[in-house]
Protein backbone atom coordinates (compact mmCIF):
# COMPACT_ATOMS: atom_id res chain seq x y z
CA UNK A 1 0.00 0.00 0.00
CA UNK A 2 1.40 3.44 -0.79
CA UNK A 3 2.34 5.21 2.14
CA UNK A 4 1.21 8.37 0.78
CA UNK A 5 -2.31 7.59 -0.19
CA UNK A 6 -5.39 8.05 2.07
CA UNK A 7 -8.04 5.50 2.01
CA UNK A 8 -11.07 6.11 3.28
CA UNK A 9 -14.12 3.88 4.33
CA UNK A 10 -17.32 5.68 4.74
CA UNK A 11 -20.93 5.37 4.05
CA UNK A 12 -22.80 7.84 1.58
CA UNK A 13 -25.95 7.20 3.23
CA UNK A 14 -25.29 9.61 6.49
CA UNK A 15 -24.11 13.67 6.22
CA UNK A 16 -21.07 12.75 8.02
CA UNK A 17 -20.03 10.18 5.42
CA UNK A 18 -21.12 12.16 2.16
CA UNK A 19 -18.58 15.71 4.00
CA UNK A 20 -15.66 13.72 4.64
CA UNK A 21 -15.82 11.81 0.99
CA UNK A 22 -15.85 15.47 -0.50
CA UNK A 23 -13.10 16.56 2.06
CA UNK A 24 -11.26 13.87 0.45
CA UNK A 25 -12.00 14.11 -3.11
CA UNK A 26 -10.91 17.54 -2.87
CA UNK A 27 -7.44 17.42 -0.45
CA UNK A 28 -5.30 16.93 -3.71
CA UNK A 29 -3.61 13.90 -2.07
CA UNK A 30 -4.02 10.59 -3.65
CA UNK A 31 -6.65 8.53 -2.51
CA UNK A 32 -9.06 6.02 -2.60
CA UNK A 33 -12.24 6.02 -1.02
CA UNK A 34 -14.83 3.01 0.36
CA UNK A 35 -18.27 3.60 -0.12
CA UNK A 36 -19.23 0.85 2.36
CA UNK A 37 -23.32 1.07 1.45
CA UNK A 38 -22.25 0.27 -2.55
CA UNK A 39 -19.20 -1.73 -1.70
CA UNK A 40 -18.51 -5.18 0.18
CA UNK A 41 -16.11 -4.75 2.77
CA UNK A 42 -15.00 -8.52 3.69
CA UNK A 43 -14.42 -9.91 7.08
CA UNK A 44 -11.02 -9.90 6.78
CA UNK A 45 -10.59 -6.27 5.87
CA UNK A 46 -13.09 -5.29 8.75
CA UNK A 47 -10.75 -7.12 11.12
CA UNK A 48 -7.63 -5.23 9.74
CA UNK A 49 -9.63 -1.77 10.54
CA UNK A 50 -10.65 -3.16 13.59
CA UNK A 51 -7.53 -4.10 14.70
CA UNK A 52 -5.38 -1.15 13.29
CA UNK A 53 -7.48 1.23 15.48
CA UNK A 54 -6.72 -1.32 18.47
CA UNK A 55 -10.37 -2.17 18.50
CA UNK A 56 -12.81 -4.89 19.04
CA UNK A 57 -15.43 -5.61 15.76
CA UNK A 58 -18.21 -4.50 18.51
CA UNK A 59 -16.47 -1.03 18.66
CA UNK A 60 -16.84 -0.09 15.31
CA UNK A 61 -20.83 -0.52 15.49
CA UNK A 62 -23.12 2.21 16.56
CA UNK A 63 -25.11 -0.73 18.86
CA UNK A 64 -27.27 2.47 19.89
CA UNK A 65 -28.42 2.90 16.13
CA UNK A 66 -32.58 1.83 16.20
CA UNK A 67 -31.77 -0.18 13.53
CA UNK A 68 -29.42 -2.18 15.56
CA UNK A 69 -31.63 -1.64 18.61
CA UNK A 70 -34.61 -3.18 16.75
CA UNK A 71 -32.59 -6.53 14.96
CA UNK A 72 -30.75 -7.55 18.20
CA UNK A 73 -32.37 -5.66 21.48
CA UNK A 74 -31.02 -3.32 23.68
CA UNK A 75 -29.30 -5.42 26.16
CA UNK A 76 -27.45 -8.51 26.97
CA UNK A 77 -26.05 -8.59 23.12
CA UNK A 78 -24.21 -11.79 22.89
CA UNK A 79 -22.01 -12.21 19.84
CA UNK A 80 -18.96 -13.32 18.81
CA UNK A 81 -16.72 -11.73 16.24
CA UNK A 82 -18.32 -14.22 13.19
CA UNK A 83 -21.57 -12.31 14.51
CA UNK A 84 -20.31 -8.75 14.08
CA UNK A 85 -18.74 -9.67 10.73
CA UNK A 86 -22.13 -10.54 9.95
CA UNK A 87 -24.07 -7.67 11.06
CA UNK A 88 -21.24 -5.46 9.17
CA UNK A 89 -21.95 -6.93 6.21
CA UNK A 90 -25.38 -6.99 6.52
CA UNK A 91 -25.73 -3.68 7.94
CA UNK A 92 -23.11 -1.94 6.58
CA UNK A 93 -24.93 1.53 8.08
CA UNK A 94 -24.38 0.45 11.38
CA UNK A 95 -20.74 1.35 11.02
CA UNK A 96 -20.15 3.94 13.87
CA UNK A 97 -17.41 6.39 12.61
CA UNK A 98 -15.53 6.72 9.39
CA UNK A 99 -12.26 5.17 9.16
CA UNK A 100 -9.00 6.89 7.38
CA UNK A 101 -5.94 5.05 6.71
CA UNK A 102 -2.61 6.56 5.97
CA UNK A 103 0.07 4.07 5.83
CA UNK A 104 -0.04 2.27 8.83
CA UNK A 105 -2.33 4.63 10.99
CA UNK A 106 -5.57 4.14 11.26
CA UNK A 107 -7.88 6.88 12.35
CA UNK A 108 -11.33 7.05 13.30
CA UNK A 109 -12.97 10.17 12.16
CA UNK A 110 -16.10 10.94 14.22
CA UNK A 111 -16.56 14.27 12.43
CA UNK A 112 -15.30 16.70 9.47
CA UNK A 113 -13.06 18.12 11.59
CA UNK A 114 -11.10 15.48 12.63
CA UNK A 115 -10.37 14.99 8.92
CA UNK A 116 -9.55 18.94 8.84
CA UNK A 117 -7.03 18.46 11.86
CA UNK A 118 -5.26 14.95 10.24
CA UNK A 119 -4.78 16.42 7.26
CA UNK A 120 -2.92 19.77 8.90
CA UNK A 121 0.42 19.98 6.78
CA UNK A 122 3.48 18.86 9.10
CA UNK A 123 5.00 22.53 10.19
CA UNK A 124 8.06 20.70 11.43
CA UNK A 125 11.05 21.70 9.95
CA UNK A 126 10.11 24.48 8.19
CA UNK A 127 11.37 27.89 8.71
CA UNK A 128 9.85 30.47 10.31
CA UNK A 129 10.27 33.99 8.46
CA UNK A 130 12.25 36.14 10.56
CA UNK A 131 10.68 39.02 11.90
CA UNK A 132 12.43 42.75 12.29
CA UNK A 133 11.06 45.28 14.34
């Protein structure tokens, strides 16, 4: 994976999602971004974002969604991680935050400026224009 490109996984069918797609689309760095509602993320890759944010599955669900609240109750939820891997790909909706990858760190973005503050060019190392009084 190039260590320069962002890839981001996302879901068009929420506000949050459809900002910090266009935040992306428009940063000028290279990128590729996940539509997770049109495309099927497998288990394998929702383990890798899982663990790269140091994660369980269950934490990247939004288990307070009504739609999750509604399929599997509000308490005493019981499943392994073959049972979130299923309700991701079944409901990929229910995926709580947006998740950036740049190289290896992972980054969950729970709004549009998180992405704004990430993507803050480095200041380190460059000069500072010297000032005269």
């Amino acid at each position: 994976m190039d260590k320069k490109q962002i890839t981001l996984y996302y879901s068009s069918k929420n506000s949050l999602g459809k900002q910090l797609n266009a935040y992306v689309e428009s940063s000028g760095k290279k990128h590729l971004t996940i539509d997770i509602s049109k495309t099927n993320v497998t288990g394998t890759q929702w383990a890798e974002l899982a663990d790269g944010l140091g994660k369980k599955l269950s934490d990247l669900l939004n288990t307070d969604h009504p739609d999750f609240k509604s399929a599997y109750g509000e308490t005493d939820i019981n499943l392994d991680d073959d049972g979130w891997l299923k309700v991701l790909d079944k409901n990929p909706s229910l995926l709580k935050n947006a998740i950036i990858i740049k190289g290896k760190e992972f980054i969950e973005l729970k709004s549009a400026s998180d992405f704004k503050q990430y993507m803050e060019p480095d200041s380190a190392g460059i000069e500072k224009p010297n000032k005269t009084d």
